[in-house]
PDB file of N, CA and C in Angstrom:
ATOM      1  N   UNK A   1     161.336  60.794 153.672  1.00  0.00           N
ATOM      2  CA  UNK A   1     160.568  61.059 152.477  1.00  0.00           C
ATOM      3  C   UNK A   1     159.149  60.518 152.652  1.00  0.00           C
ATOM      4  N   UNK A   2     158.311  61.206 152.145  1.00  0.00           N
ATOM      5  CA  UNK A   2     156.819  61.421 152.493  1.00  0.00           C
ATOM      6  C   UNK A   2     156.186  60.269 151.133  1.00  0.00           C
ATOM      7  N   UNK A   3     155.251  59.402 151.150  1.00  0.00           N
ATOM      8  CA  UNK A   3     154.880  58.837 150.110  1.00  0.00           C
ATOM      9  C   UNK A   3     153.843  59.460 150.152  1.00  0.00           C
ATOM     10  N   UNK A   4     153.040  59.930 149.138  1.00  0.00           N
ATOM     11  CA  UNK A   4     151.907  60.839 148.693  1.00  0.00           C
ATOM     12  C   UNK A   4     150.746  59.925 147.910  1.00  0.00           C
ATOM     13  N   UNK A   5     149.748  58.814 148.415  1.00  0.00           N
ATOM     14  CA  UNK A   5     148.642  58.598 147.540  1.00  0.00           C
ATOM     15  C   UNK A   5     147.949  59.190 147.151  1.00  0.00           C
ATOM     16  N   UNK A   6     147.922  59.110 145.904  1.00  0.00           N
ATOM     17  CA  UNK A   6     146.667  60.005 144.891  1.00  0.00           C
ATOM     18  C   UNK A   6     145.133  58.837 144.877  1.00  0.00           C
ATOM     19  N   UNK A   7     144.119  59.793 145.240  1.00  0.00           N
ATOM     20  CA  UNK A   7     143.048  58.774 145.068  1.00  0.00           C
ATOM     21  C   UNK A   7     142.436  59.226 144.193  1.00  0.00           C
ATOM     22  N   UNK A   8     142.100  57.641 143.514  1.00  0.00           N
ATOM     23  CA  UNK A   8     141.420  58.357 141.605  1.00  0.00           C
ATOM     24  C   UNK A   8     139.808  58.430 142.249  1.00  0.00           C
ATOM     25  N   UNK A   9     138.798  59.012 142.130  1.00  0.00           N
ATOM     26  CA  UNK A   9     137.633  58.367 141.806  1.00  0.00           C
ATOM     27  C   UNK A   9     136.548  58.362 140.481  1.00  0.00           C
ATOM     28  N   UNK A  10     135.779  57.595 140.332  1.00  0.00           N
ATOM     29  CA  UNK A  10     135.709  56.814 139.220  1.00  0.00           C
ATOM     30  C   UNK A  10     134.429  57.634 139.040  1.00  0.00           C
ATOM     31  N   UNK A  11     134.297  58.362 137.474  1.00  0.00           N
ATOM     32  CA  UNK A  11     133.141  59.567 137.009  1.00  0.00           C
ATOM     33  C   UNK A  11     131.817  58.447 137.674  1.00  0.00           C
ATOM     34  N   UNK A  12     130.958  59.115 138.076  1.00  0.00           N
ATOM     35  CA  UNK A  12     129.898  58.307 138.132  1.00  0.00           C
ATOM     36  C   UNK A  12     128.429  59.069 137.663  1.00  0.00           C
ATOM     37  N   UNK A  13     127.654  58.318 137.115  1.00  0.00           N
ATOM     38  CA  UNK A  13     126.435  58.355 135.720  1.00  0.00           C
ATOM     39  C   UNK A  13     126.274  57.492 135.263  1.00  0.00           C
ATOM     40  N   UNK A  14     125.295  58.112 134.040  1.00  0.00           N
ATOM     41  CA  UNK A  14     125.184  56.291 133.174  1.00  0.00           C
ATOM     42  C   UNK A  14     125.737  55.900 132.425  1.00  0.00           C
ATOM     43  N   UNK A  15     126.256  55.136 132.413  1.00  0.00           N
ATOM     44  CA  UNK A  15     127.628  54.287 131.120  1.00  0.00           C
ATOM     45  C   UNK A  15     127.121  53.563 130.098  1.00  0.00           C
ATOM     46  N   UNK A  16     125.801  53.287 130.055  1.00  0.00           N
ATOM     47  CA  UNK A  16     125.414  52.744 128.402  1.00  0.00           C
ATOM     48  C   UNK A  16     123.798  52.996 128.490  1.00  0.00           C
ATOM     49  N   UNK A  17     122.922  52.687 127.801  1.00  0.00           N
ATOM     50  CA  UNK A  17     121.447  52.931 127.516  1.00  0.00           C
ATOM     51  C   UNK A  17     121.043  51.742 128.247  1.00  0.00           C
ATOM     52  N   UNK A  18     121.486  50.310 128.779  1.00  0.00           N
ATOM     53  CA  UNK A  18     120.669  49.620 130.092  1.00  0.00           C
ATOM     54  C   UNK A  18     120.046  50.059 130.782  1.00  0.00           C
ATOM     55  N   UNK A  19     118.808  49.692 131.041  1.00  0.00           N
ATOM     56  CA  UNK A  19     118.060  50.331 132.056  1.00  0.00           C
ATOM     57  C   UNK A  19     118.348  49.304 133.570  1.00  0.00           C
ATOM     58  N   UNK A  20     117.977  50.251 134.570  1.00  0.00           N
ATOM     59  CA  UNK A  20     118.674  50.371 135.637  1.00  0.00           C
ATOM     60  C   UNK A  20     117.661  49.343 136.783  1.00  0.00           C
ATOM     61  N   UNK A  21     118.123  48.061 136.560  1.00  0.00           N
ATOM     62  CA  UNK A  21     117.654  47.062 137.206  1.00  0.00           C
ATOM     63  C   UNK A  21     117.965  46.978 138.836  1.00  0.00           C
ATOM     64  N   UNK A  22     118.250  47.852 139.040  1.00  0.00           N
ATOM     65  CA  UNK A  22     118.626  47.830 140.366  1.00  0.00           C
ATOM     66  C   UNK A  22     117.352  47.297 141.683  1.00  0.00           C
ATOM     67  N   UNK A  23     117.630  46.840 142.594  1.00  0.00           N
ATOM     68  CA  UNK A  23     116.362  46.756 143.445  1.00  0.00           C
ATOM     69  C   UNK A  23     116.165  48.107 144.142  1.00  0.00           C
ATOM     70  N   UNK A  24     116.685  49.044 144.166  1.00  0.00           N
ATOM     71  CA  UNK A  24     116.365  49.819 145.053  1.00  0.00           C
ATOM     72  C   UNK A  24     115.849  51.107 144.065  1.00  0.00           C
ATOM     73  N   UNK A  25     115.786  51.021 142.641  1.00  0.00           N
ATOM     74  CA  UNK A  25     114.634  51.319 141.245  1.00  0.00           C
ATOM     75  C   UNK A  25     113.820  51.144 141.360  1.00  0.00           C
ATOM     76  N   UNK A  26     113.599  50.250 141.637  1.00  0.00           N
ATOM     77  CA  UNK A  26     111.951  48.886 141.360  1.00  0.00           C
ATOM     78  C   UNK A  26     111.035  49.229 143.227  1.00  0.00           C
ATOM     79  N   UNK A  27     111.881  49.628 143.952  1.00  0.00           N
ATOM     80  CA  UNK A  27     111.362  49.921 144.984  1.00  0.00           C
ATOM     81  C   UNK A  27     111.116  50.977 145.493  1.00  0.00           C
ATOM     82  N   UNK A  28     111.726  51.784 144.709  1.00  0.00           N
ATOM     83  CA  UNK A  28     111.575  53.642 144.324  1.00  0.00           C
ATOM     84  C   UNK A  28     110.213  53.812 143.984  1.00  0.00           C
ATOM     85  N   UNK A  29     110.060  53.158 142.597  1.00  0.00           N
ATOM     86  CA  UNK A  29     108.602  53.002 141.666  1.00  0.00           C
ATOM     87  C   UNK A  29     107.841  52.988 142.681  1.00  0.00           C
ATOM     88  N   UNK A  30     108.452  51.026 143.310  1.00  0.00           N
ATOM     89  CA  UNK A  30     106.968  50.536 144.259  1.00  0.00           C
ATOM     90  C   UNK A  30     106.053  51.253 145.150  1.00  0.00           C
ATOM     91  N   UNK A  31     107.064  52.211 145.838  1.00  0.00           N
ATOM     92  CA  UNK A  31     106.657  52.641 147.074  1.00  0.00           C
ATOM     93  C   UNK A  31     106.318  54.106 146.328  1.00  0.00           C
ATOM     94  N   UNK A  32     105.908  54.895 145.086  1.00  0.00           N
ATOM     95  CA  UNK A  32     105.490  55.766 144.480  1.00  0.00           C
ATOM     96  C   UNK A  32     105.955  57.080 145.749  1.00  0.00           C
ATOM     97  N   UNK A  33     107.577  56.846 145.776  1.00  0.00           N
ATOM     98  CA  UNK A  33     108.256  58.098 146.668  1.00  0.00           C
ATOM     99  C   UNK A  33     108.098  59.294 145.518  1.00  0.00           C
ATOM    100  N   UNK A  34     107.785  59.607 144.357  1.00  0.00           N
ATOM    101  CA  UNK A  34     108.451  60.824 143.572  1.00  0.00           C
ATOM    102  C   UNK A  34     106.851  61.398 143.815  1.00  0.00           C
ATOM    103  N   UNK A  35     105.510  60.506 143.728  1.00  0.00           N
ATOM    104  CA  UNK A  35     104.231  61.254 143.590  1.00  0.00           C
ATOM    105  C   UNK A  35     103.763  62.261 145.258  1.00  0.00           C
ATOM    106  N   UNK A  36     104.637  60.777 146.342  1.00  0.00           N
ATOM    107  CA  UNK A  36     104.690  61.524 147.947  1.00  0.00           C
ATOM    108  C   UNK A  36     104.845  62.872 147.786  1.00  0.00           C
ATOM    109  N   UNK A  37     106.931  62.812 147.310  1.00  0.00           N
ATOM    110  CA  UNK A  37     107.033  63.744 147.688  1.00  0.00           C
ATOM    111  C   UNK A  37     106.460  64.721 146.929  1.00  0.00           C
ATOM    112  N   UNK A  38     106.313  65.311 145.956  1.00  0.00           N
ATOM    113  CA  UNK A  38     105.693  66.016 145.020  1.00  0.00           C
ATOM    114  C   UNK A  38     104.164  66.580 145.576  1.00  0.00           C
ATOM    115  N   UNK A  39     104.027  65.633 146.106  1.00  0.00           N
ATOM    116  CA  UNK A  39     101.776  65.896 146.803  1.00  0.00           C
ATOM    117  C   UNK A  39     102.445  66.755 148.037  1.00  0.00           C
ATOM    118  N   UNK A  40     103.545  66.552 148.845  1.00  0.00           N
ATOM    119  CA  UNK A  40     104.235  67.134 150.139  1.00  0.00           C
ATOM    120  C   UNK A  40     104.633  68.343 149.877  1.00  0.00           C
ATOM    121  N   UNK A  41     105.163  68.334 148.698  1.00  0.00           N
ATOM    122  CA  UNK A  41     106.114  69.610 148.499  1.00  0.00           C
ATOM    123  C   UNK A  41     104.872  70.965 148.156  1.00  0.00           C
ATOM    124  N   UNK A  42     103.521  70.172 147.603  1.00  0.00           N
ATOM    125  CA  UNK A  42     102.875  71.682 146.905  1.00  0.00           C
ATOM    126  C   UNK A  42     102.075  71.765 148.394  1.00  0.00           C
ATOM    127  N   UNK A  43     101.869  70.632 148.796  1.00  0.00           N
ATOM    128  CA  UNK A  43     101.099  71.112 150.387  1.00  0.00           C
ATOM    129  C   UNK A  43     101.523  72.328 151.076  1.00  0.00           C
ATOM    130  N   UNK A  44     103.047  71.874 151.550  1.00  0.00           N
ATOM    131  CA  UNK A  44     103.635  72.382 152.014  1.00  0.00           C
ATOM    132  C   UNK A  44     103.948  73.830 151.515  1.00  0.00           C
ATOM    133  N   UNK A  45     104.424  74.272 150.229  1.00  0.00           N
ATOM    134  CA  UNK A  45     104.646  75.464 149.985  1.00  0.00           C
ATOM    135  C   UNK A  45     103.258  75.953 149.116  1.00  0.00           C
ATOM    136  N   UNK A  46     102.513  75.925 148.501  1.00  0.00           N
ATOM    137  CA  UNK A  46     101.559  76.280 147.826  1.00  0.00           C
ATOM    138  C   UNK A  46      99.858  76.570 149.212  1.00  0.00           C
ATOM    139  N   UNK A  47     100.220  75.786 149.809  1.00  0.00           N
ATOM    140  CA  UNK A  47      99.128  75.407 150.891  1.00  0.00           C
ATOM    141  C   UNK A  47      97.985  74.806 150.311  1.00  0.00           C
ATOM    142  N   UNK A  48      97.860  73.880 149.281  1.00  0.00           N
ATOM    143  CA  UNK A  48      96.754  73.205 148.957  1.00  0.00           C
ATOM    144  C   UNK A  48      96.493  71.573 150.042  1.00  0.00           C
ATOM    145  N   UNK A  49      95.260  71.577 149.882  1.00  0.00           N
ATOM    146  CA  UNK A  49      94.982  70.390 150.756  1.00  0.00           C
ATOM    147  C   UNK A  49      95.419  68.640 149.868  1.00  0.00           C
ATOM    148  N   UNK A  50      95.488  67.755 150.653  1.00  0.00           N
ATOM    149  CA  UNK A  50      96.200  66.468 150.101  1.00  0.00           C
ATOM    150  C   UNK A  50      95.224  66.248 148.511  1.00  0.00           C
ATOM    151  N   UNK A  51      94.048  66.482 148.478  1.00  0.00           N
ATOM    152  CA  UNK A  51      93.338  65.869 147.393  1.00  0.00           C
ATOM    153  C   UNK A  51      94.017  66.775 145.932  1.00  0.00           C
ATOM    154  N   UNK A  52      93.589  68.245 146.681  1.00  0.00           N
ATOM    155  CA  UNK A  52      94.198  69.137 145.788  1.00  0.00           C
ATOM    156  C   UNK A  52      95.509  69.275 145.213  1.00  0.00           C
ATOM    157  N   UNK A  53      96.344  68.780 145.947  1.00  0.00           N
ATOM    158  CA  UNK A  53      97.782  68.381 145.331  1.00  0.00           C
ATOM    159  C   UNK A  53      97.981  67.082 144.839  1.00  0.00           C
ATOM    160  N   UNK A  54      97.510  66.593 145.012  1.00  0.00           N
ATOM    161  CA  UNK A  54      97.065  65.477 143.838  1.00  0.00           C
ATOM    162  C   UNK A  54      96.611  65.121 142.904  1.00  0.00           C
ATOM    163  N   UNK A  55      95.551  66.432 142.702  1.00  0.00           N
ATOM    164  CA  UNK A  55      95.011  66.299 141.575  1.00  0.00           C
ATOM    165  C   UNK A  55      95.922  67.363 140.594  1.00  0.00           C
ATOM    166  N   UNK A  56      96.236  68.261 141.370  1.00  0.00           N
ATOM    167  CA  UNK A  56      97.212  69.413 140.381  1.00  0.00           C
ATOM    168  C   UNK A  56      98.212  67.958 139.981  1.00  0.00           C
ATOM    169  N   UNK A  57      99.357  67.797 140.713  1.00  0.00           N
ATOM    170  CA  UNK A  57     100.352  67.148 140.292  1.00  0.00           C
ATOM    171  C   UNK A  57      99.864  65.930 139.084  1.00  0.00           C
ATOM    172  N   UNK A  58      98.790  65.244 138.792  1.00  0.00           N
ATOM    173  CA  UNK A  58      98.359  64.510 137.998  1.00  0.00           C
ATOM    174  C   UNK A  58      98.172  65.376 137.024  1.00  0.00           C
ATOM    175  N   UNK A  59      97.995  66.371 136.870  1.00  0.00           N
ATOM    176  CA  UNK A  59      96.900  67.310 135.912  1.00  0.00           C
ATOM    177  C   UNK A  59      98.573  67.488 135.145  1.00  0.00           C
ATOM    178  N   UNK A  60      99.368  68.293 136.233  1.00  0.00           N
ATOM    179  CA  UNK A  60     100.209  69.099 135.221  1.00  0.00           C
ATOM    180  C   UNK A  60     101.596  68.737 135.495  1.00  0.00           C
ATOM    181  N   UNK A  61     102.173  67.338 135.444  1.00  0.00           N
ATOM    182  CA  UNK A  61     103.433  67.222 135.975  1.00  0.00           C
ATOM    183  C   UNK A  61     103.853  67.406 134.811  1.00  0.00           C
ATOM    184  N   UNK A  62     105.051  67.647 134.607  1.00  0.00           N
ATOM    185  CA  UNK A  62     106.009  67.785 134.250  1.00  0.00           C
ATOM    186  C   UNK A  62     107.414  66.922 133.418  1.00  0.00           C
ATOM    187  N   UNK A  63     107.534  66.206 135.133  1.00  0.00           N
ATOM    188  CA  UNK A  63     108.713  65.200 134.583  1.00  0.00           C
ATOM    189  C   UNK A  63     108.104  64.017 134.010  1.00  0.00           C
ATOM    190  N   UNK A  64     109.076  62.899 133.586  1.00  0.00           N
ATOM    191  CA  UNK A  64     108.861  62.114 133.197  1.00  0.00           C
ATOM    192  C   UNK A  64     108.954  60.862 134.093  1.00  0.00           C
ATOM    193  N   UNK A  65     107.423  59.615 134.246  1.00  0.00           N
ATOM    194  CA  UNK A  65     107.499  58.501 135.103  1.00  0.00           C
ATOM    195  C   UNK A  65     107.543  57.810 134.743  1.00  0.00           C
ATOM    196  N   UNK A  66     107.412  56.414 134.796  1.00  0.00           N
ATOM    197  CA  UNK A  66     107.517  55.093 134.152  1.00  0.00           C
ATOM    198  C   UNK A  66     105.653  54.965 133.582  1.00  0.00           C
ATOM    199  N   UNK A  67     105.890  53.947 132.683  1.00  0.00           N
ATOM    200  CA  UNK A  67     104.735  53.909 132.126  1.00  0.00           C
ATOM    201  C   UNK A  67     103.373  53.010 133.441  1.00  0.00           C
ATOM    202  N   UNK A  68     102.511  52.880 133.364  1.00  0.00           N
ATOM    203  CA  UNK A  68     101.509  52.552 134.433  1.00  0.00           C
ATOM    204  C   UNK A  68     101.518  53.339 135.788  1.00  0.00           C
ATOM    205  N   UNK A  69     102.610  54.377 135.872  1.00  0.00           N
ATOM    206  CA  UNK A  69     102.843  54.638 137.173  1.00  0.00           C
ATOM    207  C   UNK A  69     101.181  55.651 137.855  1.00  0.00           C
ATOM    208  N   UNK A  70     101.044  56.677 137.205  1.00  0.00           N
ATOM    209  CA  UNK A  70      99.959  57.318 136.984  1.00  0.00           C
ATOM    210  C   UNK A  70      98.755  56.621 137.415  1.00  0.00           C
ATOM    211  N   UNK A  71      97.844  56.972 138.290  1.00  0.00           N
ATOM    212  CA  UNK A  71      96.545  56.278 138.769  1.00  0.00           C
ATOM    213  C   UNK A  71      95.453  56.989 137.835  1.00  0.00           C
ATOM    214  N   UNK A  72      94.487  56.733 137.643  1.00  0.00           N
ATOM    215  CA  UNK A  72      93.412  57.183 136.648  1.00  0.00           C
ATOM    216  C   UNK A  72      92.912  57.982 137.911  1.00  0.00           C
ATOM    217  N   UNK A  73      92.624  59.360 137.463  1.00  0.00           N
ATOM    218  CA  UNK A  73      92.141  60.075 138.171  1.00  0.00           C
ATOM    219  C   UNK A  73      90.878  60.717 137.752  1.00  0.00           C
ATOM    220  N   UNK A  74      89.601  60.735 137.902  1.00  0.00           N
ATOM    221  CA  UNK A  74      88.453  61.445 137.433  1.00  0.00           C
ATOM    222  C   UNK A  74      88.206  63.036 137.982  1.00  0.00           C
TER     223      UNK A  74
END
C-alpha cells in the first residue's frame, strides 16, 4: 500500500493593510529599479533616447510610487 502526501500550499498576497517592511522593499525604492526599468522599456520599444524616456515617463506615468520617489524635473 502506497502512502499518498498531499502538499497544501499556503495562498500567498497581502494578509492585512501593514505596509511591507521588508528589506528587499526599501531596496527596491533605493536602487529606483521600477524608473530603470520603465526609461529601458520605452528606449527599447518606442526608440526614444535616455533623456527622452525620462522625461516622458515623469510626464505621464501612470502607476503609483512612493511619495519623494519622483526627481523634480524641469
Amino acid at each position: 500500500m502506497d502512502i499518498v502526501i498531499k502538499t497544501v500550499t499556503r495562498k500567498t498576497g497581502k494578509k492585512s493593510k501593514r505596509k511591507d517592511a521588508r528589506p528587499a522593499r526599501a531596496r527596491y525604492w533605493a536602487k529606483r529599479i521600477l524608473e530603470e526599468r520603465k526609461i529601458a522599456n520605452l528606449m527599447k520599444h518606442c526608440g526614444m533616447s535616455r533623456q527622452a524616456a525620462f522625461n516622458r515617463w515623469h510626464a505621464e506615468r501612470k502607476t503609483r510610487v512612493k511619495d519623494g520617489y519622483l526627481r523634480n524635473v524641469a
